[in-house]
PDB file of N, CA and C in Angstrom:
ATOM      1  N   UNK A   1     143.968 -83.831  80.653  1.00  0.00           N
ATOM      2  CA  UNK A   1     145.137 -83.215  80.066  1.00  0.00           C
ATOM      3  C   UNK A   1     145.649 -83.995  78.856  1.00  0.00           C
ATOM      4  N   UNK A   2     145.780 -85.256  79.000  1.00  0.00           N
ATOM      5  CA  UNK A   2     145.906 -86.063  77.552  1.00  0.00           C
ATOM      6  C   UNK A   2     145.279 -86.130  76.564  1.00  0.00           C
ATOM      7  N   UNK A   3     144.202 -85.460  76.610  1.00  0.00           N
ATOM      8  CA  UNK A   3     143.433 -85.166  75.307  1.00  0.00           C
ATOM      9  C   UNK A   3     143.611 -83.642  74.201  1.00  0.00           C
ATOM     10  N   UNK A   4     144.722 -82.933  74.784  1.00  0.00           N
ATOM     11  CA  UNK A   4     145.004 -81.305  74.295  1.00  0.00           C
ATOM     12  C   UNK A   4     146.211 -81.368  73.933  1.00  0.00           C
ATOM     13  N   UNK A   5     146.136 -80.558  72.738  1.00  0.00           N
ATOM     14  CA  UNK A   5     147.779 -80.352  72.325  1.00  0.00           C
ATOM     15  C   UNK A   5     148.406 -80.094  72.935  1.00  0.00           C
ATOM     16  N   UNK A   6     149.900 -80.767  73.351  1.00  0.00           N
ATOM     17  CA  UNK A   6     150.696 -80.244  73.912  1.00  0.00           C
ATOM     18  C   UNK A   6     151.146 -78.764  73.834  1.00  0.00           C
ATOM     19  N   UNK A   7     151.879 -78.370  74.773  1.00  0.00           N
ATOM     20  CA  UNK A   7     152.140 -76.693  75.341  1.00  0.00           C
ATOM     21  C   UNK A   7     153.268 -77.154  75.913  1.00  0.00           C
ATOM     22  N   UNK A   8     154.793 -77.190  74.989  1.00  0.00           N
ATOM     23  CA  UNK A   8     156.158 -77.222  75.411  1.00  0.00           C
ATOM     24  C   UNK A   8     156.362 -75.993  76.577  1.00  0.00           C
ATOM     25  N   UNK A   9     155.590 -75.023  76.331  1.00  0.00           N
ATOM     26  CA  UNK A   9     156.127 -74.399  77.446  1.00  0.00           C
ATOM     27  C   UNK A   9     155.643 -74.730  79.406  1.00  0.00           C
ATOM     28  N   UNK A  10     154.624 -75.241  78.915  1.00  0.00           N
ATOM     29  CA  UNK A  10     154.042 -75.705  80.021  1.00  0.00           C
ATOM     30  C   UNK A  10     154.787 -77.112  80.632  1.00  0.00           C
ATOM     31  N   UNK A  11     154.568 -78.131  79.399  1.00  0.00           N
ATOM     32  CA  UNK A  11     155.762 -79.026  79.890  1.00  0.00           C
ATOM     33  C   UNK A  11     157.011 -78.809  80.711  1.00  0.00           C
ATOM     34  N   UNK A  12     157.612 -77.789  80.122  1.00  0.00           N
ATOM     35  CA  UNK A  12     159.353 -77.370  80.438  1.00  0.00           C
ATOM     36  C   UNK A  12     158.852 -76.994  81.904  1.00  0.00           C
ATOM     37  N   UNK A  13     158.156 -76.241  81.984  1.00  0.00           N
ATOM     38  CA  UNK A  13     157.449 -75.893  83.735  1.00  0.00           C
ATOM     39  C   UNK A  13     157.531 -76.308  84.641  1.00  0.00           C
ATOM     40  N   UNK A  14     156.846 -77.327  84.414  1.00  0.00           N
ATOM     41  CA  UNK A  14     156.523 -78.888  85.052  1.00  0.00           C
ATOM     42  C   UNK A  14     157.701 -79.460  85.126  1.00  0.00           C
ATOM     43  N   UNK A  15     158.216 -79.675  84.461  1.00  0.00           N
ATOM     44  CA  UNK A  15     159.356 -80.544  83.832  1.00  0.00           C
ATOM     45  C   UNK A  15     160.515 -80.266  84.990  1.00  0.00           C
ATOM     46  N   UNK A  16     160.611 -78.799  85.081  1.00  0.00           N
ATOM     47  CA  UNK A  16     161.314 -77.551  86.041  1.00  0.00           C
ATOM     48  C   UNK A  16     161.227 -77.832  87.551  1.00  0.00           C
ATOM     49  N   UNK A  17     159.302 -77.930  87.854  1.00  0.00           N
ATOM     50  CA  UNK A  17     159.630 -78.282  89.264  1.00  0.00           C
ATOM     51  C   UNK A  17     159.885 -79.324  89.654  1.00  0.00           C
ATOM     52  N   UNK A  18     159.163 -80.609  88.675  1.00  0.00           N
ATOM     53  CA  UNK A  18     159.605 -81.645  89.028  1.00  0.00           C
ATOM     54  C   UNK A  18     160.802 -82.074  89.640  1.00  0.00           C
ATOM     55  N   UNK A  19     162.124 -81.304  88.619  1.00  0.00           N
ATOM     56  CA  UNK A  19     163.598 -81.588  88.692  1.00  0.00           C
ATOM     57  C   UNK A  19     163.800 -80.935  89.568  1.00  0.00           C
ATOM     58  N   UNK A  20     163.335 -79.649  90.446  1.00  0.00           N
ATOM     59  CA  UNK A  20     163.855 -79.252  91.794  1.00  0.00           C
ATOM     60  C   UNK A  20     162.891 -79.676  92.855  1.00  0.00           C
ATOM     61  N   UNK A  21     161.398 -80.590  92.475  1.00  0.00           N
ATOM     62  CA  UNK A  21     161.138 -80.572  93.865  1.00  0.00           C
ATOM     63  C   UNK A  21     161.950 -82.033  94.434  1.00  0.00           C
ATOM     64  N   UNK A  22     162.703 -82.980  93.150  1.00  0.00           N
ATOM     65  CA  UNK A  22     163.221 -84.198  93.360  1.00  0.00           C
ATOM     66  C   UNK A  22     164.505 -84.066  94.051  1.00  0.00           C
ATOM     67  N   UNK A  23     165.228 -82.534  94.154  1.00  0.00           N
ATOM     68  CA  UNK A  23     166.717 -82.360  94.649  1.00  0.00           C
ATOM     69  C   UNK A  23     166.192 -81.760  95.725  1.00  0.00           C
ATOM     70  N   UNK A  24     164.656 -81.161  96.103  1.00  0.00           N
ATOM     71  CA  UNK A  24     164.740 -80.609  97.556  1.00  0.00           C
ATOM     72  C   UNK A  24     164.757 -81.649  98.609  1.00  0.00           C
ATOM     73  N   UNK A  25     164.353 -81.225  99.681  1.00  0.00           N
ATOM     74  CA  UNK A  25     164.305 -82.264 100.704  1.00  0.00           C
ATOM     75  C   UNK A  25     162.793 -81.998 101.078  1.00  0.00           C
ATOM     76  N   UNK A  26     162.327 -81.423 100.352  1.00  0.00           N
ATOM     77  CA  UNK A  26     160.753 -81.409 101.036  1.00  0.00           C
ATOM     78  C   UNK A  26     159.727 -82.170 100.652  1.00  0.00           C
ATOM     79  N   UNK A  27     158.473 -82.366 101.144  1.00  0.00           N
ATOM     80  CA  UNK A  27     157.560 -83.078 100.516  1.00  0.00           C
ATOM     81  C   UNK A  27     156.566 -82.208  99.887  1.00  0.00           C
ATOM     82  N   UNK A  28     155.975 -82.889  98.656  1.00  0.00           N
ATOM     83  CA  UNK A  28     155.174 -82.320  97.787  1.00  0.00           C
ATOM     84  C   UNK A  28     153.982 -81.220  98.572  1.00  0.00           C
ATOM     85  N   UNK A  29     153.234 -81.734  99.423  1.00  0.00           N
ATOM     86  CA  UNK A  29     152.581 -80.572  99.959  1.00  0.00           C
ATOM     87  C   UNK A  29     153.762 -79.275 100.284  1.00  0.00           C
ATOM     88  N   UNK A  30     154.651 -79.603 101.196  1.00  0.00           N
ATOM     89  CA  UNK A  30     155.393 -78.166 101.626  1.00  0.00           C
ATOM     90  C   UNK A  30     156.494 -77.602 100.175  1.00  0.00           C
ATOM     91  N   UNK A  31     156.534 -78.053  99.078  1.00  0.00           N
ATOM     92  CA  UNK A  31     156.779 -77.652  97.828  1.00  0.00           C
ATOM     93  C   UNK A  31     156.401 -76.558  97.092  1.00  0.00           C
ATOM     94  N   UNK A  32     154.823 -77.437  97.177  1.00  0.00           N
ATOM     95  CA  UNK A  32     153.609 -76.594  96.210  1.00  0.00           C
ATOM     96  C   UNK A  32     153.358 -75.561  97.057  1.00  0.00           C
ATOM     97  N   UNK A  33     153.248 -75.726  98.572  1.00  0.00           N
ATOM     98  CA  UNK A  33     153.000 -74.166  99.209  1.00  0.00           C
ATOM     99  C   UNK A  33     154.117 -73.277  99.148  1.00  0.00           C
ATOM    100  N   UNK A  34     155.342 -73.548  99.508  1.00  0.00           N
ATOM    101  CA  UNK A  34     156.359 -72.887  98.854  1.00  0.00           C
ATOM    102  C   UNK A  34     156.194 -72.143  97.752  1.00  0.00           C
ATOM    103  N   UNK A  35     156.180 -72.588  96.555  1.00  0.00           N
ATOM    104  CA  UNK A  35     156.127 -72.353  95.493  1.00  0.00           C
ATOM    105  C   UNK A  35     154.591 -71.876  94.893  1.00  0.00           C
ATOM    106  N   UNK A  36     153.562 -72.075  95.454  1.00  0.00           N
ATOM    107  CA  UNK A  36     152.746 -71.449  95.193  1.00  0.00           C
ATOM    108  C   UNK A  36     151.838 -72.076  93.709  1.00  0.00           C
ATOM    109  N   UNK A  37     151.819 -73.626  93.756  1.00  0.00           N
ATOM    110  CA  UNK A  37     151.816 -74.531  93.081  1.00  0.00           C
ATOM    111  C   UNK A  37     150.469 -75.526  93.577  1.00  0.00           C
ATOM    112  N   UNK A  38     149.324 -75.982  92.881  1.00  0.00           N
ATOM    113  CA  UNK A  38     148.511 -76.716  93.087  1.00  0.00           C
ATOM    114  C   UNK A  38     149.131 -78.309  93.255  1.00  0.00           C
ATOM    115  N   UNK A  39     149.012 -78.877  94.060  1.00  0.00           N
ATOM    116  CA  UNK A  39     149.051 -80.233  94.495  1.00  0.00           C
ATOM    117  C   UNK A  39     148.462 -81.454  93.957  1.00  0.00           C
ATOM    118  N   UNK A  40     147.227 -81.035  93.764  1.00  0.00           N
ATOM    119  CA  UNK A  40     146.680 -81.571  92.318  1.00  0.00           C
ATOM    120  C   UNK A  40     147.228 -81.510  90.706  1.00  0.00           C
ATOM    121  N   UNK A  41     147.345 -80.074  90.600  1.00  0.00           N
ATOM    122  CA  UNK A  41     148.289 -79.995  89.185  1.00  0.00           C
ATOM    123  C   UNK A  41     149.325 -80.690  89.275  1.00  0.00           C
ATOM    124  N   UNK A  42     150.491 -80.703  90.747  1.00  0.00           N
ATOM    125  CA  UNK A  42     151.401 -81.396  90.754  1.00  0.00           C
ATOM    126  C   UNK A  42     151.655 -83.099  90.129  1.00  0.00           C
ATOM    127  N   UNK A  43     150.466 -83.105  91.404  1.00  0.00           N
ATOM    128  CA  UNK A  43     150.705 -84.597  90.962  1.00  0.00           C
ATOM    129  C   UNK A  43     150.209 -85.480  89.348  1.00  0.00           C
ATOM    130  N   UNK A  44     149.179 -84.377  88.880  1.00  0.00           N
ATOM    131  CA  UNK A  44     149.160 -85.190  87.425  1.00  0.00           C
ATOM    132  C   UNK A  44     149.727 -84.655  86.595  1.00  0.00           C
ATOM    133  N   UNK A  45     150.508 -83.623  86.349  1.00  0.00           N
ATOM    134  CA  UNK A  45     151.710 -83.255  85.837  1.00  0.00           C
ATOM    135  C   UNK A  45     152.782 -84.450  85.912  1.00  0.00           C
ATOM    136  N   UNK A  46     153.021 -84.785  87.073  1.00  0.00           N
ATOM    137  CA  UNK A  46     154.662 -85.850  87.586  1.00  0.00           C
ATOM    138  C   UNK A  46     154.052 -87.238  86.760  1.00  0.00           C
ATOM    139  N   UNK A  47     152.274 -87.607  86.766  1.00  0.00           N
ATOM    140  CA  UNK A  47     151.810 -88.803  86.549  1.00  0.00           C
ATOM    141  C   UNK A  47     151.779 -88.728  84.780  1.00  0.00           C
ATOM    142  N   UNK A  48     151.820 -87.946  84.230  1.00  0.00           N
ATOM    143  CA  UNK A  48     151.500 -87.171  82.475  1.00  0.00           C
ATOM    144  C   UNK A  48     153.108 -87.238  82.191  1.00  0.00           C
ATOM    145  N   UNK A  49     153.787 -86.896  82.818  1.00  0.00           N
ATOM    146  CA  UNK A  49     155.174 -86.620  82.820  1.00  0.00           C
ATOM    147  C   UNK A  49     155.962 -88.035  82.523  1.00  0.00           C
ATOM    148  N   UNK A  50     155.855 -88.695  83.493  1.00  0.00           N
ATOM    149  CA  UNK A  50     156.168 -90.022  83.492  1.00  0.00           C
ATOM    150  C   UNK A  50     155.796 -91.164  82.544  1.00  0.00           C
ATOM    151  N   UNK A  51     154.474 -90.917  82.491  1.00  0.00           N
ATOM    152  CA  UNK A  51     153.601 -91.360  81.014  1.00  0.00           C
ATOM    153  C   UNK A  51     154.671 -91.332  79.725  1.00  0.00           C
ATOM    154  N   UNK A  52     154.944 -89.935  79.768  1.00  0.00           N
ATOM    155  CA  UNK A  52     155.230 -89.668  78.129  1.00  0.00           C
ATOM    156  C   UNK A  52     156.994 -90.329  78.032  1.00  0.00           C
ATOM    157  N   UNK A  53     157.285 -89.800  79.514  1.00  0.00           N
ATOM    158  CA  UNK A  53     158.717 -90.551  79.162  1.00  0.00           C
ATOM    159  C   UNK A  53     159.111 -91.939  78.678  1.00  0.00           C
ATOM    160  N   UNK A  54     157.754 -92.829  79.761  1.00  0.00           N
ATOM    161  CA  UNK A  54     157.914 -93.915  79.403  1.00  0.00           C
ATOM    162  C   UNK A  54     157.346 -94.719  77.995  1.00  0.00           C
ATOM    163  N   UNK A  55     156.703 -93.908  77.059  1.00  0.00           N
ATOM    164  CA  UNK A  55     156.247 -94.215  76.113  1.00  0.00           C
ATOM    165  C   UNK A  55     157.543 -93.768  74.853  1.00  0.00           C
ATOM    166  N   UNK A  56     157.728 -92.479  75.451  1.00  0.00           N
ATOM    167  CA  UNK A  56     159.642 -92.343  74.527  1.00  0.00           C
ATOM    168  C   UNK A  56     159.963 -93.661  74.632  1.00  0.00           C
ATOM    169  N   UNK A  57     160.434 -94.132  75.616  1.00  0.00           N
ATOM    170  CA  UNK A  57     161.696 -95.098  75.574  1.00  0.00           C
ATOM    171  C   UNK A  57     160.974 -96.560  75.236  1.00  0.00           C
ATOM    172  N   UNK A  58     159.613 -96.788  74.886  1.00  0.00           N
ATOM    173  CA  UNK A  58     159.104 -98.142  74.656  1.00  0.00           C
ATOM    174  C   UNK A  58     158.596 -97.892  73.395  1.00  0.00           C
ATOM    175  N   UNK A  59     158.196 -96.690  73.027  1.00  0.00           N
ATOM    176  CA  UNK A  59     157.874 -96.481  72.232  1.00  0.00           C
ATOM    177  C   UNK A  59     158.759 -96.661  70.498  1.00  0.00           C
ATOM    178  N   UNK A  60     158.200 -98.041  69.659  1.00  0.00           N
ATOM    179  CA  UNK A  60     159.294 -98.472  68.421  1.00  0.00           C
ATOM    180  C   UNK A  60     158.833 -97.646  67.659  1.00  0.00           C
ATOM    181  N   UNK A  61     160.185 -97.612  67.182  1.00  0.00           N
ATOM    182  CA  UNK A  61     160.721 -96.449  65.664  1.00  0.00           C
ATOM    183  C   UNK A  61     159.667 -97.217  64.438  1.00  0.00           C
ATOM    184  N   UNK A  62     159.182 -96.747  64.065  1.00  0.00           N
ATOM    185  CA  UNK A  62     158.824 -96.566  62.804  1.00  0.00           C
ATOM    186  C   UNK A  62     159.606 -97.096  61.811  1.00  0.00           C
ATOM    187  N   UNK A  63     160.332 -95.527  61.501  1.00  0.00           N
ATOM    188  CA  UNK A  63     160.800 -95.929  60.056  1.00  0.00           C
ATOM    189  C   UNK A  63     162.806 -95.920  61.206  1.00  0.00           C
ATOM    190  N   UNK A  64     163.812 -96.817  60.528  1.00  0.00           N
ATOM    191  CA  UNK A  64     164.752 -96.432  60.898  1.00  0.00           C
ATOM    192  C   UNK A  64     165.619 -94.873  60.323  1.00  0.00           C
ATOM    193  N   UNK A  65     166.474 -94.449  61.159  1.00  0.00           N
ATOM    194  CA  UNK A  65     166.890 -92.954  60.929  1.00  0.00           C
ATOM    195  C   UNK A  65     167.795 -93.359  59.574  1.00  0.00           C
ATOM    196  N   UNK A  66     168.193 -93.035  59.041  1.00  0.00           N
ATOM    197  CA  UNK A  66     169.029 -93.137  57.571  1.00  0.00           C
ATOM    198  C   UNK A  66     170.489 -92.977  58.163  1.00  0.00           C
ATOM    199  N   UNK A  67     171.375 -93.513  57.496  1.00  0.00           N
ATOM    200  CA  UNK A  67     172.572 -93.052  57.753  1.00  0.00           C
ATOM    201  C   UNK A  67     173.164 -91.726  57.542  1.00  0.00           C
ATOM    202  N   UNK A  68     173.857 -91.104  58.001  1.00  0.00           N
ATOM    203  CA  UNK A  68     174.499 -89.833  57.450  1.00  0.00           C
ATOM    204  C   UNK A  68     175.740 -90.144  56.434  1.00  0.00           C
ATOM    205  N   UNK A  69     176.316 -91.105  57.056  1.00  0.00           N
ATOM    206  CA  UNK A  69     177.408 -91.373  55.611  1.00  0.00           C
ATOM    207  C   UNK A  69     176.885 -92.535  55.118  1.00  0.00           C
ATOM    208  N   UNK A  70     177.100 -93.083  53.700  1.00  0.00           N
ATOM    209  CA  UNK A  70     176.945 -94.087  53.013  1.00  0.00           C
ATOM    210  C   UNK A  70     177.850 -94.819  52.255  1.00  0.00           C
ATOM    211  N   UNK A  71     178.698 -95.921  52.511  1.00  0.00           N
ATOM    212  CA  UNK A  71     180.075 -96.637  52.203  1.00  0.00           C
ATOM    213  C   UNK A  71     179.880 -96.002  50.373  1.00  0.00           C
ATOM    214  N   UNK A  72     180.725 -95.662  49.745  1.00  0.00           N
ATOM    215  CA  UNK A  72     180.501 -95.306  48.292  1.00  0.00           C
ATOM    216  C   UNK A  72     182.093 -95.921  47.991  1.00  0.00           C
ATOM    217  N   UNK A  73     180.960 -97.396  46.698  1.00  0.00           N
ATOM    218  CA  UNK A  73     182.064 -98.395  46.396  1.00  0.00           C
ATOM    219  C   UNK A  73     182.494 -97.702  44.665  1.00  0.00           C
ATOM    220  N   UNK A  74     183.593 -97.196  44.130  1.00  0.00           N
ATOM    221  CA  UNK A  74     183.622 -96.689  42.939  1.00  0.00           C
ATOM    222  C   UNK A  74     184.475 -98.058  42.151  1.00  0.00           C
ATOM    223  N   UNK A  75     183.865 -98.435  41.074  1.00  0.00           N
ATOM    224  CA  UNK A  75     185.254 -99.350  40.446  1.00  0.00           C
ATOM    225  C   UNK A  75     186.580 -99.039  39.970  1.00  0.00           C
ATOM    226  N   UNK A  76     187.529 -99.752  40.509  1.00  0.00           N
ATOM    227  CA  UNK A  76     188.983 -98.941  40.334  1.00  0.00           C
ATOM    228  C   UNK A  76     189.619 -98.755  38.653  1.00  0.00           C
ATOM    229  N   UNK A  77     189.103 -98.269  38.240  1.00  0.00           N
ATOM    230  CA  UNK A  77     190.042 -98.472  36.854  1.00  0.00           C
ATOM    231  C   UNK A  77     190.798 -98.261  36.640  1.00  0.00           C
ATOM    232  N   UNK A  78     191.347 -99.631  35.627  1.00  0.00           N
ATOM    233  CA  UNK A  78     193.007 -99.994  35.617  1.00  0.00           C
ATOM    234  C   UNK A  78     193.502 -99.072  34.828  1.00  0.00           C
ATOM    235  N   UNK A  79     194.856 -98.357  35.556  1.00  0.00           N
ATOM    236  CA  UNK A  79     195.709 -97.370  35.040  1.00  0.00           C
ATOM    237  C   UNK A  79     195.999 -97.739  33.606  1.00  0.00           C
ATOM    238  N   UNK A  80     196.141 -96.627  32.656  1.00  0.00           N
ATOM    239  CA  UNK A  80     196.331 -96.756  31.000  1.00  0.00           C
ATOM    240  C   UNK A  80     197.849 -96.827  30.983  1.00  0.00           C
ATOM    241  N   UNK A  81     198.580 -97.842  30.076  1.00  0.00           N
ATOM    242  CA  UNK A  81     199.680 -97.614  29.881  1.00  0.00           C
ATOM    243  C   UNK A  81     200.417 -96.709  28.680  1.00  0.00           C
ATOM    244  N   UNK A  82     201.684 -96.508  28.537  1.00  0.00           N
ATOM    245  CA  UNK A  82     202.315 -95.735  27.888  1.00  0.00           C
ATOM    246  C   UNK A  82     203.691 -96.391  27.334  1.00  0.00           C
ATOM    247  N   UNK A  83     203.483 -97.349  25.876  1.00  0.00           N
ATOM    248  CA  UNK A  83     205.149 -97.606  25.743  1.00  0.00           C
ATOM    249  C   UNK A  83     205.698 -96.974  24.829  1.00  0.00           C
ATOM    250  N   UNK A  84     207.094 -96.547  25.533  1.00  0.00           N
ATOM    251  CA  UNK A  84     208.469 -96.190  24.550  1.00  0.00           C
ATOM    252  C   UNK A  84     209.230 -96.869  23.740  1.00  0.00           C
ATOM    253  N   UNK A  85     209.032 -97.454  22.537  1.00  0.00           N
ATOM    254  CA  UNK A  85     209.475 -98.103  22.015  1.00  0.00           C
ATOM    255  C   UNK A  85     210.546 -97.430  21.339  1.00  0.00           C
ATOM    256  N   UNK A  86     212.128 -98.734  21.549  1.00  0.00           N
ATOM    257  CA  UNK A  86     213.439 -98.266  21.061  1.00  0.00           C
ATOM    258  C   UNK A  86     213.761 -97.336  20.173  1.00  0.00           C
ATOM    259  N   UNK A  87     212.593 -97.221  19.254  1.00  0.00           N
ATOM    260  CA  UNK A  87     212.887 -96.517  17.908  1.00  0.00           C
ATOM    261  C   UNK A  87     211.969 -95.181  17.928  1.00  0.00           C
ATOM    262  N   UNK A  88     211.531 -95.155  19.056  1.00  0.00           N
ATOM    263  CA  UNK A  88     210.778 -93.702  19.179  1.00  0.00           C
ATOM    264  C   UNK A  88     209.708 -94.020  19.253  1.00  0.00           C
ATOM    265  N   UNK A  89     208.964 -94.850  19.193  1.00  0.00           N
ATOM    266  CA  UNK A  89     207.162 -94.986  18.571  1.00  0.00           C
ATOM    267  C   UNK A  89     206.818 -95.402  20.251  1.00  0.00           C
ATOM    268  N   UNK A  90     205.962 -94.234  20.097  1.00  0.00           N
ATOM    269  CA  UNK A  90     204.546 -93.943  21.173  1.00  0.00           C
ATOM    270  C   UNK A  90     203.159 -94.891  20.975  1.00  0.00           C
ATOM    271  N   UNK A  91     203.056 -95.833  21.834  1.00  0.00           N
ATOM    272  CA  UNK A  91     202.030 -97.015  21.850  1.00  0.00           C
ATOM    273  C   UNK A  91     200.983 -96.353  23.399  1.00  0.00           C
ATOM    274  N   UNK A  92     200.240 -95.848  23.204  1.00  0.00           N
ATOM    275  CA  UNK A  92     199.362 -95.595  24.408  1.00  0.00           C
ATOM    276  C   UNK A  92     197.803 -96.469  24.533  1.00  0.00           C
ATOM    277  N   UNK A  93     198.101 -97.095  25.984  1.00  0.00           N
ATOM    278  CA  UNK A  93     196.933 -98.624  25.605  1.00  0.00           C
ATOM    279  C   UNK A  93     196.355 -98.137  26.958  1.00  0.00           C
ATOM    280  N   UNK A  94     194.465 -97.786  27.017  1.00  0.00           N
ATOM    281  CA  UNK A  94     193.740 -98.113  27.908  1.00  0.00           C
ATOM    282  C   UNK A  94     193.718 -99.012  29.069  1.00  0.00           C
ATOM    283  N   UNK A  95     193.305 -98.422  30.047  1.00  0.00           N
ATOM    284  CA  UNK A  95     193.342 -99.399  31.199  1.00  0.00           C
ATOM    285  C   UNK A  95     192.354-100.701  30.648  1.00  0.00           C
ATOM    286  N   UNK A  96     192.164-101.813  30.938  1.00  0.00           N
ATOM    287  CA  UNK A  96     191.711-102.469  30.381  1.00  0.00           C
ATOM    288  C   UNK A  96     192.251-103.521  29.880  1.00  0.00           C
ATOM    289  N   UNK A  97     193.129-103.095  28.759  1.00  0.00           N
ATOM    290  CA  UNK A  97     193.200-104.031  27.778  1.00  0.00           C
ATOM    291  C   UNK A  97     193.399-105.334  27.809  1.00  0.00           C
ATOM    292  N   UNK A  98     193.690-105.478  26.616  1.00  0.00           N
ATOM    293  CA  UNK A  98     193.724-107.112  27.009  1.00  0.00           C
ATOM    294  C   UNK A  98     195.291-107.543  26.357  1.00  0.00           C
ATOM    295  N   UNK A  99     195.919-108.466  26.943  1.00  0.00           N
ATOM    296  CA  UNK A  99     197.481-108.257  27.487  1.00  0.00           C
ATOM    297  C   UNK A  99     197.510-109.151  25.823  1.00  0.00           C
ATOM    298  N   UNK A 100     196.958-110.295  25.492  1.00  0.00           N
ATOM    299  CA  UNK A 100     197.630-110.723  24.422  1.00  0.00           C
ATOM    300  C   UNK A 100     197.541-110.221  23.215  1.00  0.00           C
ATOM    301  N   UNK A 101     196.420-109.321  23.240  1.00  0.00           N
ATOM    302  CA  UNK A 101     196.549-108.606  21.747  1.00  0.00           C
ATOM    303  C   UNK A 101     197.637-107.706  21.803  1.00  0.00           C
ATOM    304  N   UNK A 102     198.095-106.872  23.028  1.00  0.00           N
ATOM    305  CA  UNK A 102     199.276-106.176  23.048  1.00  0.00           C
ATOM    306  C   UNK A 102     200.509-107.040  22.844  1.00  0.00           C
ATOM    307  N   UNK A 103     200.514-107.825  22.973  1.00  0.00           N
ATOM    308  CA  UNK A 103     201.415-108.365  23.052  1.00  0.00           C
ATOM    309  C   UNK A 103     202.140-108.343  21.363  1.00  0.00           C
ATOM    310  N   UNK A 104     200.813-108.806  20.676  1.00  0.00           N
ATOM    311  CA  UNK A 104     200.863-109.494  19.413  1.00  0.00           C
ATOM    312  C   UNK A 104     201.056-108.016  18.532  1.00  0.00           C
ATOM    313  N   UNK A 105     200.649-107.068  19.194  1.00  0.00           N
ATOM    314  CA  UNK A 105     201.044-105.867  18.840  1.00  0.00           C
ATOM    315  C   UNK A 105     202.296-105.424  18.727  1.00  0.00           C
ATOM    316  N   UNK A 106     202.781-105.322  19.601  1.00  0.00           N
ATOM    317  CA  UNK A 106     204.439-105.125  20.135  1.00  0.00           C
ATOM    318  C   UNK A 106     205.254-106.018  19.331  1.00  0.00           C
ATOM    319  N   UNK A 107     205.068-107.160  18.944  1.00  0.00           N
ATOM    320  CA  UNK A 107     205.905-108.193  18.390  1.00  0.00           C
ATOM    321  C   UNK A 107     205.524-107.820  16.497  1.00  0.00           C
ATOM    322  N   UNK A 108     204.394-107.318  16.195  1.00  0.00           N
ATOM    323  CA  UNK A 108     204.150-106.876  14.953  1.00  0.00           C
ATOM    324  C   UNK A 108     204.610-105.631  14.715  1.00  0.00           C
ATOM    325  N   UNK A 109     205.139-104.687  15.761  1.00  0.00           N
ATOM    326  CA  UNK A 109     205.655-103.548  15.645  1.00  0.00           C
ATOM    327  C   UNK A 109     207.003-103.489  15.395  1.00  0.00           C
ATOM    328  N   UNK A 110     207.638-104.284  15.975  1.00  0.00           N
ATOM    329  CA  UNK A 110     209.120-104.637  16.228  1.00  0.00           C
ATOM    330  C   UNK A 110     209.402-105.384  14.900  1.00  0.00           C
ATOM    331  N   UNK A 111     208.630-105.705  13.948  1.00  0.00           N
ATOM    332  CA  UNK A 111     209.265-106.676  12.657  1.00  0.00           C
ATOM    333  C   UNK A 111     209.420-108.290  13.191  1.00  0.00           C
ATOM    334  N   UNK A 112     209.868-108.359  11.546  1.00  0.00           N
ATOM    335  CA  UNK A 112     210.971-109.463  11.898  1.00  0.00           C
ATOM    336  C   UNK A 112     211.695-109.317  12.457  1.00  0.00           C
ATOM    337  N   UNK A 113     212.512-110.506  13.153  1.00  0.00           N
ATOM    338  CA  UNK A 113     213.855-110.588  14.138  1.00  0.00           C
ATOM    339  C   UNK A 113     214.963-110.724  12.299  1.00  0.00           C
ATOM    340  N   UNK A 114     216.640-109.759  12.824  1.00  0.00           N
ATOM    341  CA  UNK A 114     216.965-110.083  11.360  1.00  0.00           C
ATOM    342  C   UNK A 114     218.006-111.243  12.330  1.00  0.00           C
TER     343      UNK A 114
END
């Protein structure tokens, strides 16, 4: 049987009596006559069965699964400013800038002190 493509439906079958002959109280011969089930098929079905489970759970991953979300780092850029200067004049400066040229700005805007 380990040499043929699997047959999910056949599995699920198996799979089926297995899980009720494990909740009956009977033993595998009075099962399979019940049910009308080879004893032989039974048992290398439960032995194929067991096989594959235990090769699921020992069996290492390959490749790992990918995440579904991915942390997404954006750089914050610094809010643009906006000055009102006393005399009406609109100065609008990029986030960014750099504080002493504004500065030297503002103080060249404003004049001389009288």
């Amino acid at each position: 049987m380990a040499n043929h493509q699997r047959d999910s439906r056949k599995e699920d079958y198996w799979r089926r009596h297995l899980q009720s002959w494990s909740r009956s109280a009977l033993s595998v011969r009075d099962y399979c006559a019940r049910h009308q089930l080879s004893e032989a098929s039974f048992y290398a079905w439960r032995r194929l069965l067991a096989e594959r489970d235990r090769e699921t759970l020992v069996a290492p991953r390959l490749e790992p699964t990918p995440p579904l979300f991915v942390p997404l780092h954006l750089p914050v850029a610094p809010a643009p400013l906006e000055l009102l200067l006393p005399d009406g004049l609109v100065v609008r400066v990029p986030g960014g800038f750099d504080a002493d040229t504004l500065r030297r700005l503002v103080e060249t805007l404003r004049g001389p002190a009288c």
